[in-house]
Protein backbone atom coordinates (compact mmCIF):
# COMPACT_ATOMS: atom_id res chain seq x y z
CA UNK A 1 7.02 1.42 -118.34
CA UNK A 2 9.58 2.04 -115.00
CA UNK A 3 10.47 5.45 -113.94
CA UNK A 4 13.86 5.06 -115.48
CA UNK A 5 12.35 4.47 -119.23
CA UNK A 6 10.41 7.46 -118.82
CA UNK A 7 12.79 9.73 -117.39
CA UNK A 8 15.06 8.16 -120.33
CA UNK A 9 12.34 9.07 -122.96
CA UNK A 10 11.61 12.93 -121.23
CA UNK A 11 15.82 13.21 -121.82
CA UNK A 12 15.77 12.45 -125.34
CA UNK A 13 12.29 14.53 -125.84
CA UNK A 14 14.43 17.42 -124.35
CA UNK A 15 17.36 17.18 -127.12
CA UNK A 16 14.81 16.76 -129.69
CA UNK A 17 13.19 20.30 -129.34
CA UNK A 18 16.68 21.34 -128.68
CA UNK A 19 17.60 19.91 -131.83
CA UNK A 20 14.29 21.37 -134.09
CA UNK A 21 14.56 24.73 -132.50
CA UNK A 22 18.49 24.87 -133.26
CA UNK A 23 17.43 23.44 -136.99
CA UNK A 24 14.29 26.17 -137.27
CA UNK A 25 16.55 28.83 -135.49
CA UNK A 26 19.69 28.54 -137.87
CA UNK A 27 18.36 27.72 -141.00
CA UNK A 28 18.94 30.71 -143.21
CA UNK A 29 22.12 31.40 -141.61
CA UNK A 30 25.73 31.13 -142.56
CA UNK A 31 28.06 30.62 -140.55
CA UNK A 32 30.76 32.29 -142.66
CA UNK A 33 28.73 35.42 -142.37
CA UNK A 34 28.37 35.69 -138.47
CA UNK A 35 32.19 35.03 -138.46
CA UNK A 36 33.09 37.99 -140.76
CA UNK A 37 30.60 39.96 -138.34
CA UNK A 38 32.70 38.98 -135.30
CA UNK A 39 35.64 39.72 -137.09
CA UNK A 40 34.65 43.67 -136.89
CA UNK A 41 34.49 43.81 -133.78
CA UNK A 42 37.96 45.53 -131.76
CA UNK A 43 39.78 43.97 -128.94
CA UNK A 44 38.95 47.07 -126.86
CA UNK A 45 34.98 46.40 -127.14
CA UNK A 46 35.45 42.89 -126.38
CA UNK A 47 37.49 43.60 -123.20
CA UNK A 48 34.17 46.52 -122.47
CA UNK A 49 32.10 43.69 -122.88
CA UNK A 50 34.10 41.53 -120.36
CA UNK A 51 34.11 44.38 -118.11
CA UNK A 52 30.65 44.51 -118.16
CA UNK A 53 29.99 41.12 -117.57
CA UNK A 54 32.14 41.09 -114.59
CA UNK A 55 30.41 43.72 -113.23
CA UNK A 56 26.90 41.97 -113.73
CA UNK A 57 28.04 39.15 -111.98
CA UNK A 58 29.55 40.82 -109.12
CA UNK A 59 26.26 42.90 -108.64
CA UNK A 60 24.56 39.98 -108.15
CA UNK A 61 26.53 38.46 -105.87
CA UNK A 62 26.54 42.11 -103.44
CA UNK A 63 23.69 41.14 -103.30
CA UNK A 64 23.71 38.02 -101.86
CA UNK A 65 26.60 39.22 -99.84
CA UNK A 66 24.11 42.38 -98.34
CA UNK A 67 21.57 39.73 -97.59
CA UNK A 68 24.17 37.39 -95.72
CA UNK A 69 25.17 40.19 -93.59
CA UNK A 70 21.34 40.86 -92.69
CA UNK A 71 21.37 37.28 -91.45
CA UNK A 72 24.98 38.20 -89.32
CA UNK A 73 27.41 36.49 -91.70
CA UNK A 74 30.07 38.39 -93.60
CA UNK A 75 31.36 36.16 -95.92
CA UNK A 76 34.80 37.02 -98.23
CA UNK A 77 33.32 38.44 -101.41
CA UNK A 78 35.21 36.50 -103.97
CA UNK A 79 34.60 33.22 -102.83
CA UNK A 80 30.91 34.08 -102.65
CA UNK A 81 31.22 35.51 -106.38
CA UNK A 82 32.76 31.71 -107.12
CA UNK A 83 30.06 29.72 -105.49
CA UNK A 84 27.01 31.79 -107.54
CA UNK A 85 29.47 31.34 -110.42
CA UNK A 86 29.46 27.69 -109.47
CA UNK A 87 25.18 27.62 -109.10
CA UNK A 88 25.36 29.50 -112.38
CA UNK A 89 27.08 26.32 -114.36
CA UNK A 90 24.55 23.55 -112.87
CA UNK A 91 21.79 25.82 -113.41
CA UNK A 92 22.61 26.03 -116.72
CA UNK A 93 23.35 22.42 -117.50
CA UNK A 94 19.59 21.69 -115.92
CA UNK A 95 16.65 21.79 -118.08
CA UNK A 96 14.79 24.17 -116.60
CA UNK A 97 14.26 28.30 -116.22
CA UNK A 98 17.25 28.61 -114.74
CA UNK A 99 17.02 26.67 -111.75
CA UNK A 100 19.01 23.86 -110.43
CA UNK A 101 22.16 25.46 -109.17
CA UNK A 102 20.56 26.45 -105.52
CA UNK A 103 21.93 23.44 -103.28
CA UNK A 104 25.18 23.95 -104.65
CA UNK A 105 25.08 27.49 -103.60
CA UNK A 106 23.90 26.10 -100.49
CA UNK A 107 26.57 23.58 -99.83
CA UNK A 108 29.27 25.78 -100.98
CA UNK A 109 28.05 28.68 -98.49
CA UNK A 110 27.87 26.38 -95.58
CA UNK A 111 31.78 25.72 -95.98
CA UNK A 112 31.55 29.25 -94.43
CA UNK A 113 30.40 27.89 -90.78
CA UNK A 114 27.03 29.34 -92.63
CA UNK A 115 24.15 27.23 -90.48
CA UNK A 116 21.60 25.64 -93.08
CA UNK A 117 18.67 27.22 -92.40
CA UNK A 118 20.60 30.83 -93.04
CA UNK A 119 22.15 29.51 -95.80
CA UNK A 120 18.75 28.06 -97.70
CA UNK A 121 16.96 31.69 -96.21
CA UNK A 122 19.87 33.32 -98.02
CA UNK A 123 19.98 31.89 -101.39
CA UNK A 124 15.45 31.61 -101.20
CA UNK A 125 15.44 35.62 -100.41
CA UNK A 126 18.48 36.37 -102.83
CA UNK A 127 16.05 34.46 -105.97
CA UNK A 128 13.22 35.56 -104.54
CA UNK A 129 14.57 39.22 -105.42
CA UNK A 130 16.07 38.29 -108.29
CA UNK A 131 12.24 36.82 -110.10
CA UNK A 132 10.94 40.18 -108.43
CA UNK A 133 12.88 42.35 -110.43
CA UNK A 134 12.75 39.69 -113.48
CA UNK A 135 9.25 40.04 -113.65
CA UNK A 136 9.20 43.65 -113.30
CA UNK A 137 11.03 43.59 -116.31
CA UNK A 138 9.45 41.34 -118.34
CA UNK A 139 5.88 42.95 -117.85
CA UNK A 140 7.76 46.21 -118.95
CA UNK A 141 8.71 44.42 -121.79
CA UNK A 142 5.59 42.81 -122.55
CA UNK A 143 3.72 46.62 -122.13
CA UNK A 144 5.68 47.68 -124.66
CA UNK A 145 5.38 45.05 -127.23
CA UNK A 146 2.13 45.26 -127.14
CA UNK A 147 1.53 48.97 -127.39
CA UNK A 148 4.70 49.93 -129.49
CA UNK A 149 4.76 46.67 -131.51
CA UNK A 150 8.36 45.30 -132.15
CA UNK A 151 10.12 47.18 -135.03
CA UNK A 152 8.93 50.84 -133.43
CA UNK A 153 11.35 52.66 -131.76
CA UNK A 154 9.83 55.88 -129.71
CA UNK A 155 8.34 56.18 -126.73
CA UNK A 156 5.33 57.92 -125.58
CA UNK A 157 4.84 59.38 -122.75
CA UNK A 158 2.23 57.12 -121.64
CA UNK A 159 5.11 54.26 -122.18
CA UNK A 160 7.14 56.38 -119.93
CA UNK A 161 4.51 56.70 -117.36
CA UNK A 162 4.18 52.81 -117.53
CA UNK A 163 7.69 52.13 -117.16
CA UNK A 164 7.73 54.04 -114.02
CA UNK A 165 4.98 52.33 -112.79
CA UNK A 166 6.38 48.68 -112.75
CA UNK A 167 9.65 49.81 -111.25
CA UNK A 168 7.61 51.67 -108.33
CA UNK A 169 6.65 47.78 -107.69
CA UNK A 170 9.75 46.69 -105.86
CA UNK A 171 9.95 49.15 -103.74
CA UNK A 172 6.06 49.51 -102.93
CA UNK A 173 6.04 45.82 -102.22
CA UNK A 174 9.41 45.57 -99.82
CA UNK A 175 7.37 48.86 -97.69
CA UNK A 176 4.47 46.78 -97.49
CA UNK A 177 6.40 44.07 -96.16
CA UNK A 178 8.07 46.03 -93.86
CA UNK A 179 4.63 47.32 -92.81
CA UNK A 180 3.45 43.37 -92.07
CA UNK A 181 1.52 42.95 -94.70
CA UNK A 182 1.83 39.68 -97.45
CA UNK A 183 0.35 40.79 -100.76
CA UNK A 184 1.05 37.54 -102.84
CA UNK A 185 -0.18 35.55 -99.89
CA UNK A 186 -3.44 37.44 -99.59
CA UNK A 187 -3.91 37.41 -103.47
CA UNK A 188 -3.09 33.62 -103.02
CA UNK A 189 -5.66 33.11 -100.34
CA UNK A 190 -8.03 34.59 -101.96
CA UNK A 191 -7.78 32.37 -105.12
CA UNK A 192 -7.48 29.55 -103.06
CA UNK A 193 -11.06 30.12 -101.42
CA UNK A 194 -12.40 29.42 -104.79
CA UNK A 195 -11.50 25.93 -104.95
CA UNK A 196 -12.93 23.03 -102.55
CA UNK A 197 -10.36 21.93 -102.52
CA UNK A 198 -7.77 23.42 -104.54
CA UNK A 199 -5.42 21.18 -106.50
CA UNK A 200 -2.08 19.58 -105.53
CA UNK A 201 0.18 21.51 -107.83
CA UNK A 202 -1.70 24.80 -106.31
CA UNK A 203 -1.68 23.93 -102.44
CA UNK A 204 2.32 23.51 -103.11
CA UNK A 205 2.61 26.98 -104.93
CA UNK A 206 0.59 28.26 -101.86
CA UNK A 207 2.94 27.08 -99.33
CA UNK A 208 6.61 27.80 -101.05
CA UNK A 209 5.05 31.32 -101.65
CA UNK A 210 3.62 32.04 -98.33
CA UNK A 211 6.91 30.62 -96.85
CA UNK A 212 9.24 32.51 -98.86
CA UNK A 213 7.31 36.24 -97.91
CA UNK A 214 6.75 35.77 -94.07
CA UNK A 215 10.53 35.53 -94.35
CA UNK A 216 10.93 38.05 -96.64
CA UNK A 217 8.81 40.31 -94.18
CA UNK A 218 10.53 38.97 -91.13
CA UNK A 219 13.89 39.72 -92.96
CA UNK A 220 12.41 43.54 -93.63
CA UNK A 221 11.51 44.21 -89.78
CA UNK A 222 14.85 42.55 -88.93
CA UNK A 223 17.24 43.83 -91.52
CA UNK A 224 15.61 46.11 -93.95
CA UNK A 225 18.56 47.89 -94.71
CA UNK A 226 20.39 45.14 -96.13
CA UNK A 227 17.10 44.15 -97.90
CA UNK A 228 17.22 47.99 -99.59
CA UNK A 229 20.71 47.33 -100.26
CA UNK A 230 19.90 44.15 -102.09
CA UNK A 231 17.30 45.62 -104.62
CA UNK A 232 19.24 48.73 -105.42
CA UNK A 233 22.34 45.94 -106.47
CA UNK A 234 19.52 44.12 -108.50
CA UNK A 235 18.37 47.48 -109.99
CA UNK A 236 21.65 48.10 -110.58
CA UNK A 237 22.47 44.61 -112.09
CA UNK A 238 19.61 44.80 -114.61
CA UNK A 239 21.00 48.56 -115.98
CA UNK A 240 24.17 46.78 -116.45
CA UNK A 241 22.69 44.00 -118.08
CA UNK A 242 20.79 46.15 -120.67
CA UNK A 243 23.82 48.26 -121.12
CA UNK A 244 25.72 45.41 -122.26
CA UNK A 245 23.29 44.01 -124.43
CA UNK A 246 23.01 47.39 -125.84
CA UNK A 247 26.83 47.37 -126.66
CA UNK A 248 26.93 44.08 -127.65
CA UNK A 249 24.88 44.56 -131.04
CA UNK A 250 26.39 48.31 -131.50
CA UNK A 251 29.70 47.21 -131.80
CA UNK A 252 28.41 44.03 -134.05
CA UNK A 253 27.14 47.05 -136.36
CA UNK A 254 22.82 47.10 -135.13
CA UNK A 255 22.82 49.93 -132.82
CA UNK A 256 19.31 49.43 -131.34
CA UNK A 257 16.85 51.98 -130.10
CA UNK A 258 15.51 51.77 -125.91
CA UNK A 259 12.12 50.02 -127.54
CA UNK A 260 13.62 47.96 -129.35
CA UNK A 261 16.24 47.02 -127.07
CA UNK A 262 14.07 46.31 -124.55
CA UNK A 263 11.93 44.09 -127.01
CA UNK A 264 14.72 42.20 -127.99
CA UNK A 265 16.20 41.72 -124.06
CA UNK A 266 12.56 40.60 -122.94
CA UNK A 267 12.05 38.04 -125.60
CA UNK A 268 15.59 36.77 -124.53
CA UNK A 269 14.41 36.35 -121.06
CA UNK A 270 11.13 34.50 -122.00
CA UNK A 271 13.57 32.19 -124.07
CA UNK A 272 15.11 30.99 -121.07
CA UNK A 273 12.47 30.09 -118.84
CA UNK A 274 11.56 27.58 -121.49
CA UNK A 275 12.52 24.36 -119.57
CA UNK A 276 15.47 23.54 -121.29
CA UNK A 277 18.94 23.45 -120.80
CA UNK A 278 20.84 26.93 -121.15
CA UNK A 279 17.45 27.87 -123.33
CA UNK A 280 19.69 25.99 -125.93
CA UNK A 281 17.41 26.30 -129.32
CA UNK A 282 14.79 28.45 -127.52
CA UNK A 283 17.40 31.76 -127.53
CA UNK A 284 18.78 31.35 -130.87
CA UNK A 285 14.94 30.96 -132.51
CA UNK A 286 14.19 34.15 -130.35
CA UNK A 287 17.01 36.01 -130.81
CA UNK A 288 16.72 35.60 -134.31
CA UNK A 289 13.48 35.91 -135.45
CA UNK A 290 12.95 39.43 -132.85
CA UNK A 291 15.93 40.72 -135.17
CA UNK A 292 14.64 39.43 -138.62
CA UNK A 293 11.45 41.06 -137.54
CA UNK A 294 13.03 44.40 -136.65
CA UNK A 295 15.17 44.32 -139.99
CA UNK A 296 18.26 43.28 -138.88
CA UNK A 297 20.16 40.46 -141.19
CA UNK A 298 20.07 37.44 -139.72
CA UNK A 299 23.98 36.94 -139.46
CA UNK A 300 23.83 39.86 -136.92
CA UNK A 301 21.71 37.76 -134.75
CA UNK A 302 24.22 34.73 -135.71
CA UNK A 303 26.88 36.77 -134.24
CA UNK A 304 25.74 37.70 -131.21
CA UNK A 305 24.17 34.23 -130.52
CA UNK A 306 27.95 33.55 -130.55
CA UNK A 307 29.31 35.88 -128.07
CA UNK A 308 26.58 34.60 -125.31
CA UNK A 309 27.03 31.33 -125.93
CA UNK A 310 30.92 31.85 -125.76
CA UNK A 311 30.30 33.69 -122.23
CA UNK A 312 27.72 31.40 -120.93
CA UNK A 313 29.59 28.46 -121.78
CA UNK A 314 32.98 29.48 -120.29
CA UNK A 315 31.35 30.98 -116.86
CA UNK A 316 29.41 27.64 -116.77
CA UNK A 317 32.32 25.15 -117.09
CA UNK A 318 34.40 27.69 -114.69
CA UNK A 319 31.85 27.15 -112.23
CA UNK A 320 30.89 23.41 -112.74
CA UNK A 321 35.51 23.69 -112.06
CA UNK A 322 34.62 25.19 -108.79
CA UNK A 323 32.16 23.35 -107.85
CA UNK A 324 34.07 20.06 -107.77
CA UNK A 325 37.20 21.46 -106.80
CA UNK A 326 34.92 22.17 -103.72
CA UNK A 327 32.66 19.81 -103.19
CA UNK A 328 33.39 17.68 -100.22
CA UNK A 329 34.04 13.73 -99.96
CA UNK A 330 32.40 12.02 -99.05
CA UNK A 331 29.49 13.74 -100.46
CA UNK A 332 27.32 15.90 -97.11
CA UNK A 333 23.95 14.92 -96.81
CA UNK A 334 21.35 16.07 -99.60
CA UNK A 335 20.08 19.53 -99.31
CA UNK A 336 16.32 19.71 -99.15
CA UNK A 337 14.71 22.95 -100.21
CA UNK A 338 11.39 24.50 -98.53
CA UNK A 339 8.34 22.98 -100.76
């Protein structure tokens, strides 16, 4: 069997699960009922929720503005807010968690008389950030699951104490960095010594990791006020981000507590990095089941599964837009990534 047949046969594997998650996902729903639930909701939320959204997306892309201007280059914000836009749509056409769309952000940024090597630092350190605070939140998530369970709704002090904890991580880390030190790449090594010799798949991780933090730390002796800059706009992002998830099911009539918010966010996020495209199938079953399990009616879930997927869908085709009203011709030569 070629390459092709098999790359062929992973495709239609893909759409499959798509296809028996969807089916699992949706299959005491009615469609008639999430519609009525949309139909409560006012034109004044839904321009809130807009707002919101906006303001997500141009939080993230301060960010990768602040971390451009580290480097020297002070690019015009809006066209910077199209081009992660632009990532954003062939990200979320690739099946993956949420990758793909980092050459294009590349290519795009270079249009700026951005070098290449700034340009891939940029976008590496502006992800890099991004999973740092992702995984902050999804071990806060996790911590509470498993101590509060999913349908509880208070929070203990002890929960409170936690939560502090893993958002004293960030900032602990970038000082560290700052200070010379490489945490991941020590804990790396260290794992590493255990193996003679370690696998393939490991001796990569190794290198993109230990790559990605001596810039990071160069970046923090160079520029560390930009690099503060950046993770108070991702801190800032994610608040937004659970704010509008918040309002998103109070105005669809399930006002949800912190916990259960949170819950119900993190399982979400998990449903993403599933390696498929736009966590199409992986979402709705997670969505929906978190809900059912916290008593919600399963329309409620229906209806919000509508609203992102009427969001995602529009930012992604506006970007994919972008993307090839910008894209050069003939095509530049093929961005390569750090390994």
């Amino acid at each position: 069997m070629g390459r092709a047949d098999r790359r062929q046969q992973l495709r239609w594997g893909i759409w499959l699960i798509v296809f028996l998650l969807l089916l699992l996902a949706m299959r005491n729903v009615r469609i008639g009922d999430a519609v009525a639930v949309l139909q409560t909701i006012e034109w004044g939320q839904i321009l809130l929720l807009i707002l919101l959204n906006g303001w997500i997306l141009a939080a993230g892309t301060a960010r990768w503005w602040a971390l451009l201007a580290g480097f020297g280059h002070h690019l015009p914000f809006l066209p910077l807010l199209a081009h992660r836009i632009a990532g954003f749509g062939v990200s979320f056409i690739t099946p993956g968690p949420q990758f793909g769309g980092e050459p294009v952000q590349i290519l795009l940024c270079e249009q700026h008389n951005v070098p290449r090597p700034v340009a891939i630092a940029s976008v590496s350190l502006e992800r890099s950030l991004e999973l740092m605070i992702n995984f902050g939140f999804l071990l806060l998530g996790a911590g509470l699951v498993l101590r509060a369970g999913v349908g509880r709704t208070a929070l203990s002090p002890i929960t409170i104490l936690f939560i502090f904890a893993v958002f004293l991580l960030p900032p602990l880390y970038i000082l560290l960095l700052a200070g010379g030190k490489r945490p991941l790449t020590r804990t790396l090594s260290a794992v590493r010594s255990r193996f003679t010799p370690p696998p393939p798949w490991f001796a990569r991780l190794f290198a993109a990791i230990t790559g990605v933090e001596t810039e990071l730390a160069a970046f923090c002796r160079r520029s560390a006020r930009f690099l503060w800059i950046a993770l108070l706009l991702s801190i800032a992002g994610w608040t937004l981000l659970i704010a509008e998830f918040g309002l998103m099911f109070a105005v669809l009539g399930a006002p949800l507590s912190p916990v259960q918010l949170i819950t119900l966010l993190t399982a979400a996020r998990l449903a993403i990095l599933l390696p498929l495209p736009g966590g199409l199938g992986s979402l709705e079953a997670a969505l929906i089941w978190t809900l059912t399990e916290m008593g919600f009616a399963p329309s409620i879930a229906a209806g919000a599964l509508l609203l992102v997927r009427l969001r995602d869908f529009s930012l992604a085709l506006a970007g994919i837009w972008w993307f090839r009203r910008r894209l050069p011709y003939p095509p530049p030569e093929p961005v390569r990534l750090p390994d």
